[in-house]
PDB file of N, CA and C in Angstrom:
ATOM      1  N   UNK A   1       0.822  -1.191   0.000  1.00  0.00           N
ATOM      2  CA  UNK A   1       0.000   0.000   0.000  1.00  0.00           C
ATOM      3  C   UNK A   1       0.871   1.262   0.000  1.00  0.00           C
ATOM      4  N   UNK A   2       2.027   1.086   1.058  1.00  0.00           N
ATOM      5  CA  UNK A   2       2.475   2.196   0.819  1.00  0.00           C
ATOM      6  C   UNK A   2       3.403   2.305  -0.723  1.00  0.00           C
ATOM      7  N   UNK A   3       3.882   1.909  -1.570  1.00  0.00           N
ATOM      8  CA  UNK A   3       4.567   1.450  -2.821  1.00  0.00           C
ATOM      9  C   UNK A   3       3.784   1.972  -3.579  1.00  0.00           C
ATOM     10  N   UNK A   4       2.118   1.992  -3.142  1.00  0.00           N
ATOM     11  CA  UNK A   4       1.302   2.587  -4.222  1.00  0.00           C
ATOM     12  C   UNK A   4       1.452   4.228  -4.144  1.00  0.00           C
ATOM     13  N   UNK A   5       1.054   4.481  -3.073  1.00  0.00           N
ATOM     14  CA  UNK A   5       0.977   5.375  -2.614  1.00  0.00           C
ATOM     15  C   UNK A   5       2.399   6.267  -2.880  1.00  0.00           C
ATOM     16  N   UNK A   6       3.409   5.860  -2.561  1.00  0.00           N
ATOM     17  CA  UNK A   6       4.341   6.728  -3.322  1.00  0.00           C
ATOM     18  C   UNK A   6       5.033   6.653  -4.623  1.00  0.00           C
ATOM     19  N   UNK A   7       4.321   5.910  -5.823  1.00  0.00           N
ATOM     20  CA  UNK A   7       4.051   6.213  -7.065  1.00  0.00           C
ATOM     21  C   UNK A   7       3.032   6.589  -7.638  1.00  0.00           C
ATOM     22  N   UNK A   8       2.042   7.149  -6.894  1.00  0.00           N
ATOM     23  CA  UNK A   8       1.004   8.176  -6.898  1.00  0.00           C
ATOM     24  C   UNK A   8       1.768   9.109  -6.597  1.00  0.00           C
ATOM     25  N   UNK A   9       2.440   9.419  -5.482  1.00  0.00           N
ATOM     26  CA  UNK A   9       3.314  11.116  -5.231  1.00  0.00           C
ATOM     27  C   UNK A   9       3.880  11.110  -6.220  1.00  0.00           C
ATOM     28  N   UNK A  10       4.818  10.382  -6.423  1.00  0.00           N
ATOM     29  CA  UNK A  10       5.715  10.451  -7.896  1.00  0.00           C
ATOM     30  C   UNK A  10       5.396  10.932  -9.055  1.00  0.00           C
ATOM     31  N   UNK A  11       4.618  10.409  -9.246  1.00  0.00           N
ATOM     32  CA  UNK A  11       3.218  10.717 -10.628  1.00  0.00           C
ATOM     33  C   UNK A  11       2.748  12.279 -10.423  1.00  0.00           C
ATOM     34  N   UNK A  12       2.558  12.253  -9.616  1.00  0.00           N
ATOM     35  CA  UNK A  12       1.723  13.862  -9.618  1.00  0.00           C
ATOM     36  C   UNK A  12       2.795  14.648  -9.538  1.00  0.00           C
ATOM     37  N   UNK A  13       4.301  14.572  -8.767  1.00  0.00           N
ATOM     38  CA  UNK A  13       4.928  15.788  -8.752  1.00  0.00           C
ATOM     39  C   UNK A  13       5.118  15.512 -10.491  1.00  0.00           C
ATOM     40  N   UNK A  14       5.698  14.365 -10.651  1.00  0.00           N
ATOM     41  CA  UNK A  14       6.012  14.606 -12.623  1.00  0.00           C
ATOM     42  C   UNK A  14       5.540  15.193 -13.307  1.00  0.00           C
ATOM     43  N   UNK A  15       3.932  15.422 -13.509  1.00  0.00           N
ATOM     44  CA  UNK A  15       3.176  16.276 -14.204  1.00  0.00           C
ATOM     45  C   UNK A  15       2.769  17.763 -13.469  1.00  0.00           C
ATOM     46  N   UNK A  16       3.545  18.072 -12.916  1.00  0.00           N
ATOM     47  CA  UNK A  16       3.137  19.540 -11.962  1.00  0.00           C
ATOM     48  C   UNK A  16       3.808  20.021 -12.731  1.00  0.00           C
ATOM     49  N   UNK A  17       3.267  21.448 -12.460  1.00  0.00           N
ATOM     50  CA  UNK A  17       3.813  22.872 -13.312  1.00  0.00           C
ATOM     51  C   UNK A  17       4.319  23.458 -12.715  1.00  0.00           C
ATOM     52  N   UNK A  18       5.790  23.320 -13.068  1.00  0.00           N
ATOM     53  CA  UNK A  18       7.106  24.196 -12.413  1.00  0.00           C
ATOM     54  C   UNK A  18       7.111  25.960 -12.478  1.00  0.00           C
ATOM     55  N   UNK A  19       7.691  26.513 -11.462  1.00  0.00           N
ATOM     56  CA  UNK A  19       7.597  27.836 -11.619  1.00  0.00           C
ATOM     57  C   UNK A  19       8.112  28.614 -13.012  1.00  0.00           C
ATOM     58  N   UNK A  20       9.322  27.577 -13.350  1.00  0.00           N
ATOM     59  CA  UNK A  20      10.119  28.283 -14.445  1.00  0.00           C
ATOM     60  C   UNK A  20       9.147  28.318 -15.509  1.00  0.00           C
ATOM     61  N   UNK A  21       8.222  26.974 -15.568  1.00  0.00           N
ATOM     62  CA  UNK A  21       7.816  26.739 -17.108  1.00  0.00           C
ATOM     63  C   UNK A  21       6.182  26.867 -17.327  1.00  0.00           C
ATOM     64  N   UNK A  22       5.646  27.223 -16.206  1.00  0.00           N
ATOM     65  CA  UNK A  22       3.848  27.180 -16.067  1.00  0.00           C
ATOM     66  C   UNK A  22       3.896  28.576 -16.326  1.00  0.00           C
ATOM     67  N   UNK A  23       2.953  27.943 -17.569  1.00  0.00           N
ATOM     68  CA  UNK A  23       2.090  29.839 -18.259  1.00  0.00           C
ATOM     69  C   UNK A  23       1.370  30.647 -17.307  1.00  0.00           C
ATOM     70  N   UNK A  24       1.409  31.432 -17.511  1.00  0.00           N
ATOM     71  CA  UNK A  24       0.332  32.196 -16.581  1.00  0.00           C
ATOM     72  C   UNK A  24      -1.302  31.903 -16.525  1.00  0.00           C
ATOM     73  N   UNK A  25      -1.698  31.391 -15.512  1.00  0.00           N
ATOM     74  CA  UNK A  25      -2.948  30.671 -15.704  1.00  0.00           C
ATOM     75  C   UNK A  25      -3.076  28.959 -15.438  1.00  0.00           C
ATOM     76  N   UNK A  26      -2.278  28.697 -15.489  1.00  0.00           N
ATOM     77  CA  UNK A  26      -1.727  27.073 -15.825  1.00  0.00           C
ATOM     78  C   UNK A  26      -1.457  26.285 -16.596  1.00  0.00           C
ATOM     79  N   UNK A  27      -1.431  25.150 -16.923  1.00  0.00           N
ATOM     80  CA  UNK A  27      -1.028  24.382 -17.797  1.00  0.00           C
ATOM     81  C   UNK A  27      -1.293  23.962 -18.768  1.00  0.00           C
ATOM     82  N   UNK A  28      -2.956  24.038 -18.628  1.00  0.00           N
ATOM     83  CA  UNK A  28      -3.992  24.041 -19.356  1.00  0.00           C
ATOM     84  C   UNK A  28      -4.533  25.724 -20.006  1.00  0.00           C
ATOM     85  N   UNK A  29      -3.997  26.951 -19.619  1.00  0.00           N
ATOM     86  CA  UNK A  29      -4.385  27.743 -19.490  1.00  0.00           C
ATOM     87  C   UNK A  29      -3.893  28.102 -21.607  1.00  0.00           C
ATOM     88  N   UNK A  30      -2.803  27.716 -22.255  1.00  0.00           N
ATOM     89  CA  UNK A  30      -2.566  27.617 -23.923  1.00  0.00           C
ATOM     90  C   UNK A  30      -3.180  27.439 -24.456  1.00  0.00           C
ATOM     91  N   UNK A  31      -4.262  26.143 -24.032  1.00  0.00           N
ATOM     92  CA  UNK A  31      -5.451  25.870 -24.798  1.00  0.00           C
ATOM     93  C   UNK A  31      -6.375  26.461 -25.102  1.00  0.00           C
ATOM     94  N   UNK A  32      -6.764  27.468 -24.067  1.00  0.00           N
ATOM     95  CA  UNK A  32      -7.692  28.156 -24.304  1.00  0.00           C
ATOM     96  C   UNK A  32      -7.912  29.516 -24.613  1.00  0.00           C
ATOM     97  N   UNK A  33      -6.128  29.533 -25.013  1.00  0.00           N
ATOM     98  CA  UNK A  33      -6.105  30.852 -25.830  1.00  0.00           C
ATOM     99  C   UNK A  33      -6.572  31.031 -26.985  1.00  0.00           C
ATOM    100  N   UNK A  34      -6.564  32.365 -27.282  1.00  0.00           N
ATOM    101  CA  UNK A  34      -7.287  32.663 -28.821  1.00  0.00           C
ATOM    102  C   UNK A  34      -5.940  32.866 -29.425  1.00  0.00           C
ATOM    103  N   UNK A  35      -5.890  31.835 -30.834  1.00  0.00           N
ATOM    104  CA  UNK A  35      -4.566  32.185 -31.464  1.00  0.00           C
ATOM    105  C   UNK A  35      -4.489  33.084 -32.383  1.00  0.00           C
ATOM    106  N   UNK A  36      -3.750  34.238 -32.507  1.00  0.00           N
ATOM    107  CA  UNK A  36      -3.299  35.325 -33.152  1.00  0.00           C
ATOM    108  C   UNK A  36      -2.407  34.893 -34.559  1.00  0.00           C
ATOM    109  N   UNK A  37      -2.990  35.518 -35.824  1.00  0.00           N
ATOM    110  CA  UNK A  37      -2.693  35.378 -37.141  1.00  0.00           C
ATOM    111  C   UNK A  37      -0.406  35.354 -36.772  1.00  0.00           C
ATOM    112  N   UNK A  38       0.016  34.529 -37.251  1.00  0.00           N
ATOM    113  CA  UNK A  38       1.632  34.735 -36.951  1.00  0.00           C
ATOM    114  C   UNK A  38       1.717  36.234 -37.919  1.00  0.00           C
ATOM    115  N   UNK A  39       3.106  36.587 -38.000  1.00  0.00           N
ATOM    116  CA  UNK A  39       3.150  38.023 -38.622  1.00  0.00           C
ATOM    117  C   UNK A  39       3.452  37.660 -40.319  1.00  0.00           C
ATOM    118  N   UNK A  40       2.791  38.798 -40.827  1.00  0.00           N
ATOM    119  CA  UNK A  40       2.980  38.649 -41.973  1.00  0.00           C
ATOM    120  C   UNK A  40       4.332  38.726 -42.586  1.00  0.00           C
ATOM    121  N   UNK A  41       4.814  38.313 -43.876  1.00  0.00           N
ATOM    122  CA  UNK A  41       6.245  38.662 -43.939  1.00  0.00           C
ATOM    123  C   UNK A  41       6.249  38.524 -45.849  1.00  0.00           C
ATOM    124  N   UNK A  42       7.841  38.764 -46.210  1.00  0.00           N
ATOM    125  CA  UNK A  42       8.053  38.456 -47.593  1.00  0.00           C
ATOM    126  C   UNK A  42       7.493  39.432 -48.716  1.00  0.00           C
ATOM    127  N   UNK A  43       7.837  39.480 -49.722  1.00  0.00           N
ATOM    128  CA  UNK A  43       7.628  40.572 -50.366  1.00  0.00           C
ATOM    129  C   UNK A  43       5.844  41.210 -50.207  1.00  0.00           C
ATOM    130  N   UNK A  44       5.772  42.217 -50.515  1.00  0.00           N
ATOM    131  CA  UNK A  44       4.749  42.818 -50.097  1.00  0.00           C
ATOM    132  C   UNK A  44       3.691  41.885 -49.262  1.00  0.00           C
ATOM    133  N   UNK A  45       4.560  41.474 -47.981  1.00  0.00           N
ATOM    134  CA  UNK A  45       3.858  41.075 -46.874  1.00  0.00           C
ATOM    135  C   UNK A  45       2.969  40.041 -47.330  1.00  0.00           C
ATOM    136  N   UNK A  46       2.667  39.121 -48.374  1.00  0.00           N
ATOM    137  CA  UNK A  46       2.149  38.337 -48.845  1.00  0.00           C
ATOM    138  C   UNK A  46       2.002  36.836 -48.373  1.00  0.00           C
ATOM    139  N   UNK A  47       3.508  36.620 -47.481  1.00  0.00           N
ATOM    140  CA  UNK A  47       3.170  35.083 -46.723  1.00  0.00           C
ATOM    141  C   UNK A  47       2.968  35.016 -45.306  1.00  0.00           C
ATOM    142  N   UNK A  48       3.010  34.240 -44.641  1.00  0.00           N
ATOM    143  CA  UNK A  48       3.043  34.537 -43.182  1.00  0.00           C
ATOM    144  C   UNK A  48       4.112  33.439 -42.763  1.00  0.00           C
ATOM    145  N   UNK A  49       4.872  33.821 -41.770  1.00  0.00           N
ATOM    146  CA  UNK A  49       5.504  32.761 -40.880  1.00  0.00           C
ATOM    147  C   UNK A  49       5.361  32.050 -40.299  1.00  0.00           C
ATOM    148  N   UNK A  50       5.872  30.927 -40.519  1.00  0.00           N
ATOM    149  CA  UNK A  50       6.020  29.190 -40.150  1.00  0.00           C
ATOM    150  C   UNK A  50       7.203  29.065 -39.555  1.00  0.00           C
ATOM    151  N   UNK A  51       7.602  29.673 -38.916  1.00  0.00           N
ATOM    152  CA  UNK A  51       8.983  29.331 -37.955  1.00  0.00           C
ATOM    153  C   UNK A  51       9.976  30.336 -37.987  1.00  0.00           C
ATOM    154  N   UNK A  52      10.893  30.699 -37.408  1.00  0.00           N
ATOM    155  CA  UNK A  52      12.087  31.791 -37.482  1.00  0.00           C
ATOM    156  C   UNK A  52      12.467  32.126 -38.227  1.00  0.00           C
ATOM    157  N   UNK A  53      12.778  30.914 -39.450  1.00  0.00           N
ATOM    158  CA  UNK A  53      13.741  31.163 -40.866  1.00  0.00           C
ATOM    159  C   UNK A  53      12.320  30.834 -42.034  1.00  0.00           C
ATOM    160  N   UNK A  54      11.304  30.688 -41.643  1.00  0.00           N
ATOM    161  CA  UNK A  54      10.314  29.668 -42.877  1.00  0.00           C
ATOM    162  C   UNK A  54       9.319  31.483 -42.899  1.00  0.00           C
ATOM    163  N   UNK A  55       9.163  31.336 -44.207  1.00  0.00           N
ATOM    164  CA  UNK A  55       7.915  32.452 -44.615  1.00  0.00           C
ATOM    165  C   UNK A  55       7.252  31.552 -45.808  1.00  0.00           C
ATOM    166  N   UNK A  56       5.966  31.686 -46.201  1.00  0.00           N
ATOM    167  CA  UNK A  56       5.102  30.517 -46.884  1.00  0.00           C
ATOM    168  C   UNK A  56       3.959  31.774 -47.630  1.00  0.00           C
ATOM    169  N   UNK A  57       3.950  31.580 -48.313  1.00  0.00           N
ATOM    170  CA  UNK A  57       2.061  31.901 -49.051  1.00  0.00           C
ATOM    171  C   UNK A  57       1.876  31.569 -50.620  1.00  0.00           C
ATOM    172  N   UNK A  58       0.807  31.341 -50.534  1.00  0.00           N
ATOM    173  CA  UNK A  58       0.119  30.959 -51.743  1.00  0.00           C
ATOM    174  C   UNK A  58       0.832  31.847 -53.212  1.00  0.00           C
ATOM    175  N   UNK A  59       0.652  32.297 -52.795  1.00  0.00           N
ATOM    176  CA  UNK A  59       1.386  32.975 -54.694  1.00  0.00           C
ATOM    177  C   UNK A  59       2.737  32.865 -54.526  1.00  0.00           C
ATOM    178  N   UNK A  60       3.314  33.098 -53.394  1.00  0.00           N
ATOM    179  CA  UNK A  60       4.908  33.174 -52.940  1.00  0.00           C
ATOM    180  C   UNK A  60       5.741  32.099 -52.630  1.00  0.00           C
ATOM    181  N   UNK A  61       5.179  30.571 -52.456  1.00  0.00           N
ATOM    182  CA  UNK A  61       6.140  29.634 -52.660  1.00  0.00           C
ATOM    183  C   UNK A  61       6.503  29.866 -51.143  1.00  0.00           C
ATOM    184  N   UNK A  62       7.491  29.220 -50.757  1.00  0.00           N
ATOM    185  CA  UNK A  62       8.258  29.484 -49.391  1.00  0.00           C
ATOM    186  C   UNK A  62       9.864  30.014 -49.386  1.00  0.00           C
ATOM    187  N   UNK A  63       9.690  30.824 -48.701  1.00  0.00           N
ATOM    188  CA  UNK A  63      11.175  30.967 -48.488  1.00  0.00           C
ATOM    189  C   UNK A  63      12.276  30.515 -47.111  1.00  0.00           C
ATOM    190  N   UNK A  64      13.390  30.000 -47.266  1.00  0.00           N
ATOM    191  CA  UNK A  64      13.744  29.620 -46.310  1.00  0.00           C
ATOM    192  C   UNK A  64      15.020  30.135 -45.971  1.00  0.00           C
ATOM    193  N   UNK A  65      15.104  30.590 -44.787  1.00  0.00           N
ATOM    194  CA  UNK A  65      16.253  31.576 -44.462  1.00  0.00           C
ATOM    195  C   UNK A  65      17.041  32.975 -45.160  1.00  0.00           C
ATOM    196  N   UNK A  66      16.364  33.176 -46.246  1.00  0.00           N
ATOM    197  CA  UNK A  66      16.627  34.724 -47.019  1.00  0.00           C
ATOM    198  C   UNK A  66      16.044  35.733 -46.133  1.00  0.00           C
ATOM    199  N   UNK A  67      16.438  36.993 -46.772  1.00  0.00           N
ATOM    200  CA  UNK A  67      15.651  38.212 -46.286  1.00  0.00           C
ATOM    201  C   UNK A  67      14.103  38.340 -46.036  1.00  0.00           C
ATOM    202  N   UNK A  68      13.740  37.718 -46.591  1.00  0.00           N
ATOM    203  CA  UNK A  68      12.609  37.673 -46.342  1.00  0.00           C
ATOM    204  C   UNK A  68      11.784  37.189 -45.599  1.00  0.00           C
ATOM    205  N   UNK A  69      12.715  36.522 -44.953  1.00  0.00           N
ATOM    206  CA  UNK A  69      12.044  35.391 -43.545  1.00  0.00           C
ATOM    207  C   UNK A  69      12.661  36.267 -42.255  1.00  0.00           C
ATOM    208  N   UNK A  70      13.686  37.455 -42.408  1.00  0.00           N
ATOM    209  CA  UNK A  70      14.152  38.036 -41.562  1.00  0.00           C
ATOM    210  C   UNK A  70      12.504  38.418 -39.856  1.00  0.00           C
ATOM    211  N   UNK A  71      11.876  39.174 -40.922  1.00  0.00           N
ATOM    212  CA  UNK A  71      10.599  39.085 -39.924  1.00  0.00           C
ATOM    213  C   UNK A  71      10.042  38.437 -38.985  1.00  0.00           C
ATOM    214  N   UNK A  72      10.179  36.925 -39.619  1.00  0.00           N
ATOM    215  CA  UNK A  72       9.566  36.080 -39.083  1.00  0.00           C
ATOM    216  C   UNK A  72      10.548  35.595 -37.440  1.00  0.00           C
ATOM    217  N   UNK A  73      11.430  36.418 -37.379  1.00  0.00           N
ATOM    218  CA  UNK A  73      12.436  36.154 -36.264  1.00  0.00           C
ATOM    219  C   UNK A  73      11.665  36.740 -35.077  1.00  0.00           C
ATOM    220  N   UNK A  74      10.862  37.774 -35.466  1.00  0.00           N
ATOM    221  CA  UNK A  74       9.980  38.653 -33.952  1.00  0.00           C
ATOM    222  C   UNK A  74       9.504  37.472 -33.575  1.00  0.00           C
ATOM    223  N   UNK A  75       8.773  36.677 -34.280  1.00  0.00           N
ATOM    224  CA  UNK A  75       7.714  35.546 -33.299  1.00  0.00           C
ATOM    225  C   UNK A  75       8.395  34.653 -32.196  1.00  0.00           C
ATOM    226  N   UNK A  76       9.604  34.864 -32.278  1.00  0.00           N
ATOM    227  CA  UNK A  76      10.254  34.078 -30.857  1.00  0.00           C
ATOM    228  C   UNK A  76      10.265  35.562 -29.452  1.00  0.00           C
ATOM    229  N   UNK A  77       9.959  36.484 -29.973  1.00  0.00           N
ATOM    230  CA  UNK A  77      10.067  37.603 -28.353  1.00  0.00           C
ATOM    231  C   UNK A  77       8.678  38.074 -28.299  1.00  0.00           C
ATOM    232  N   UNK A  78       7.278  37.598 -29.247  1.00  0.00           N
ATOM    233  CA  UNK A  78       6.200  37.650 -28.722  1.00  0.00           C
ATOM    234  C   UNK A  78       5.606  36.973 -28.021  1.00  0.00           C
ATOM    235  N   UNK A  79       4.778  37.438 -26.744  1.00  0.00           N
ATOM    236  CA  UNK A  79       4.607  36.306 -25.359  1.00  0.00           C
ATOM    237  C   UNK A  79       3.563  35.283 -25.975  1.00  0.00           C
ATOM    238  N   UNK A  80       2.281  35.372 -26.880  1.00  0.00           N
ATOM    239  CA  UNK A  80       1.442  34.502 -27.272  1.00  0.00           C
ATOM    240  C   UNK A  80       1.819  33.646 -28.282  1.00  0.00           C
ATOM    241  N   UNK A  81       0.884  32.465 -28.392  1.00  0.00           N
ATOM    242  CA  UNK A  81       1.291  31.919 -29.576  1.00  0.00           C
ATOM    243  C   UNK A  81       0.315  31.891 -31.010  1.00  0.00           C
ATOM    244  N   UNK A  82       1.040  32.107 -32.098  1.00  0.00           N
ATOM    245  CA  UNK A  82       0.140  32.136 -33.370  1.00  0.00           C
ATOM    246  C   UNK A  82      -0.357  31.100 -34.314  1.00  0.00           C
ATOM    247  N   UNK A  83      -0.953  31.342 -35.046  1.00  0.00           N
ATOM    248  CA  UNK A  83      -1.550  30.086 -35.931  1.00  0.00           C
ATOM    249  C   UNK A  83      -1.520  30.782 -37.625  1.00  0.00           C
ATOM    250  N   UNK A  84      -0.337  29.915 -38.199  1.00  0.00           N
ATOM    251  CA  UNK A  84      -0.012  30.262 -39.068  1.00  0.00           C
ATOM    252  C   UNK A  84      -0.747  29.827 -40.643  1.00  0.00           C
ATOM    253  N   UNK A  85      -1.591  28.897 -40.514  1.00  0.00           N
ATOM    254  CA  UNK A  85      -2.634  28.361 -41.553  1.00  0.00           C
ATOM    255  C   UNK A  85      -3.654  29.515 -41.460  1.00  0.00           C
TER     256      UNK A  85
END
């Protein structure tokens, strides 16, 4: 009984939300954000960003790591997260 009982403690500290890394709100609290368009980027602002170095859109093909993906570098020092489809 007790063996159970302290892989039940075990278990629960594992999935707890550490100070360093729990969002504001909790753990669950990402999910129920509203996701914000990522930033636009690439010649006349035409694709949007898919990652640091990735810019994407429909007439524009993708670009990967050129000037034009330079933009897409802000989305790592904005606090929310975006949805780039």
């Amino acid at each position: 009984k007790a063996l159970a009982l302290c892989l039940l403690g075990l278990l629960a500290l594992s999935s707890a939300c550490y100070i360093q890394n729990c969002p504001i709100g909790g753990k669950r609290a990402v999910l129920d954000m509203d996701l914000r368009k990522c930033l636009p980027c690439g010649p006349r602002n035409k694709g949007r960003c898919f990652g640091p170095n990735i810019c994407c859109g429909e007439e524009l093909g993708c670009y990967l790591g050129t000037p034009e993906t330079l933009r897409c570098q802000e989305e790592n020092f904005l606090p929310t997260p975006c949805a780039s489809g």
